[in-house]
Protein backbone atom coordinates (compact mmCIF):
# COMPACT_ATOMS: atom_id res chain seq x y z
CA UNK A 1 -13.97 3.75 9.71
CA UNK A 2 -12.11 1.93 6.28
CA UNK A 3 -8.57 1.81 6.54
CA UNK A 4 -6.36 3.29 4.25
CA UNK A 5 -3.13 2.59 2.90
CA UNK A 6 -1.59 5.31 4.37
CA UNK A 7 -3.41 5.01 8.18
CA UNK A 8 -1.72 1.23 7.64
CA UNK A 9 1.92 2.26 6.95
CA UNK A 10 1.80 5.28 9.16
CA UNK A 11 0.68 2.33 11.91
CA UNK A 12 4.03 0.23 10.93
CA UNK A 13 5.71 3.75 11.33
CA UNK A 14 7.30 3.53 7.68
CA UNK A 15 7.85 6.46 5.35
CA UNK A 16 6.47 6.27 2.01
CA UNK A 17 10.10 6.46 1.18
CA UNK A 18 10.90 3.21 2.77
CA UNK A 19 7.58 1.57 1.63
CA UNK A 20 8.72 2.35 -1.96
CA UNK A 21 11.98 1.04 -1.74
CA UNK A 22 10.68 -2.00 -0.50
CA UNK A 23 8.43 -2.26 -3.80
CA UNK A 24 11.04 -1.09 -5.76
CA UNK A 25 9.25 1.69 -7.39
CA UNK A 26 9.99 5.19 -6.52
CA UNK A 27 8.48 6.90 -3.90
CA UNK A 28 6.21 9.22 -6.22
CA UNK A 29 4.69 5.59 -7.72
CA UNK A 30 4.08 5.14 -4.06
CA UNK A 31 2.40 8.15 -3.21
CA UNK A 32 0.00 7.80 -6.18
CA UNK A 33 -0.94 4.18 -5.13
CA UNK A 34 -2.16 6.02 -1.38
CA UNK A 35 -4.23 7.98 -3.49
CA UNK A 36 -5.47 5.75 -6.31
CA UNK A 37 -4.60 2.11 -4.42
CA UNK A 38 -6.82 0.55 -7.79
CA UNK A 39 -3.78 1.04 -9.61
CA UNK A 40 -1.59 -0.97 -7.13
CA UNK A 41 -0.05 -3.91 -9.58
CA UNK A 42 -0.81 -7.48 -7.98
CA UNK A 43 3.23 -8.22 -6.87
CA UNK A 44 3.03 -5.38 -5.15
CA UNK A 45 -0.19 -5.82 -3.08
CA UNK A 46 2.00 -9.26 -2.23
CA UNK A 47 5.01 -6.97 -0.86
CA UNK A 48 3.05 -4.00 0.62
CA UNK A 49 0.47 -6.74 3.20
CA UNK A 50 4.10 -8.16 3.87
CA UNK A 51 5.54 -5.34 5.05
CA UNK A 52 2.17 -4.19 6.95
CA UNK A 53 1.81 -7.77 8.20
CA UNK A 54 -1.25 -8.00 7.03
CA UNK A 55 -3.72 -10.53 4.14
CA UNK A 56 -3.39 -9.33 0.75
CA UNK A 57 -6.90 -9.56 0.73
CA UNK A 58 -7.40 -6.47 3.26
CA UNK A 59 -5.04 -4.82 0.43
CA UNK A 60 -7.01 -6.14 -2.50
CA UNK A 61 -10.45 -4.46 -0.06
CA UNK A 62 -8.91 -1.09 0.28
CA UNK A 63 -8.00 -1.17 -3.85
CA UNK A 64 -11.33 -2.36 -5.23
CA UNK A 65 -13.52 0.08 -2.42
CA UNK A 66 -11.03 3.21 -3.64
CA UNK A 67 -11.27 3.22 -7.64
């Protein structure tokens, strides 16, 4: 099974809410970046495997397999 970006933050038990705030964007941005994660800038693939404790590159796998 590939791992989303949602399945990930719903693991870490944060809200999309709280996932946007920590990238500063607002929480719509967010939601759109579940969907369409190739649109995820590259700072922010930085900040979002921080939060989920996680490589960037296992972000960077879930944006380029989800165009």
């Amino acid at each position: 099974m590939d791992l989303n970006l949602r399945q990930l933050r719903k693991a870490h038990e944060i809200s999309q809410e709280q996932m946007a705030k920590l990238c500063e964007v607002h929480r719509n941005t967010y939601a759109i970046w579940e969907r369409k994660p190739g649109k995820i800038p590259v700072d922010r693939i930085v900040t979002i495997a921080r939060e989920l404790d996680i490589g960037y590159e296992t972000i960077v796998k879930i944006c380029t397999s989800r165009k």
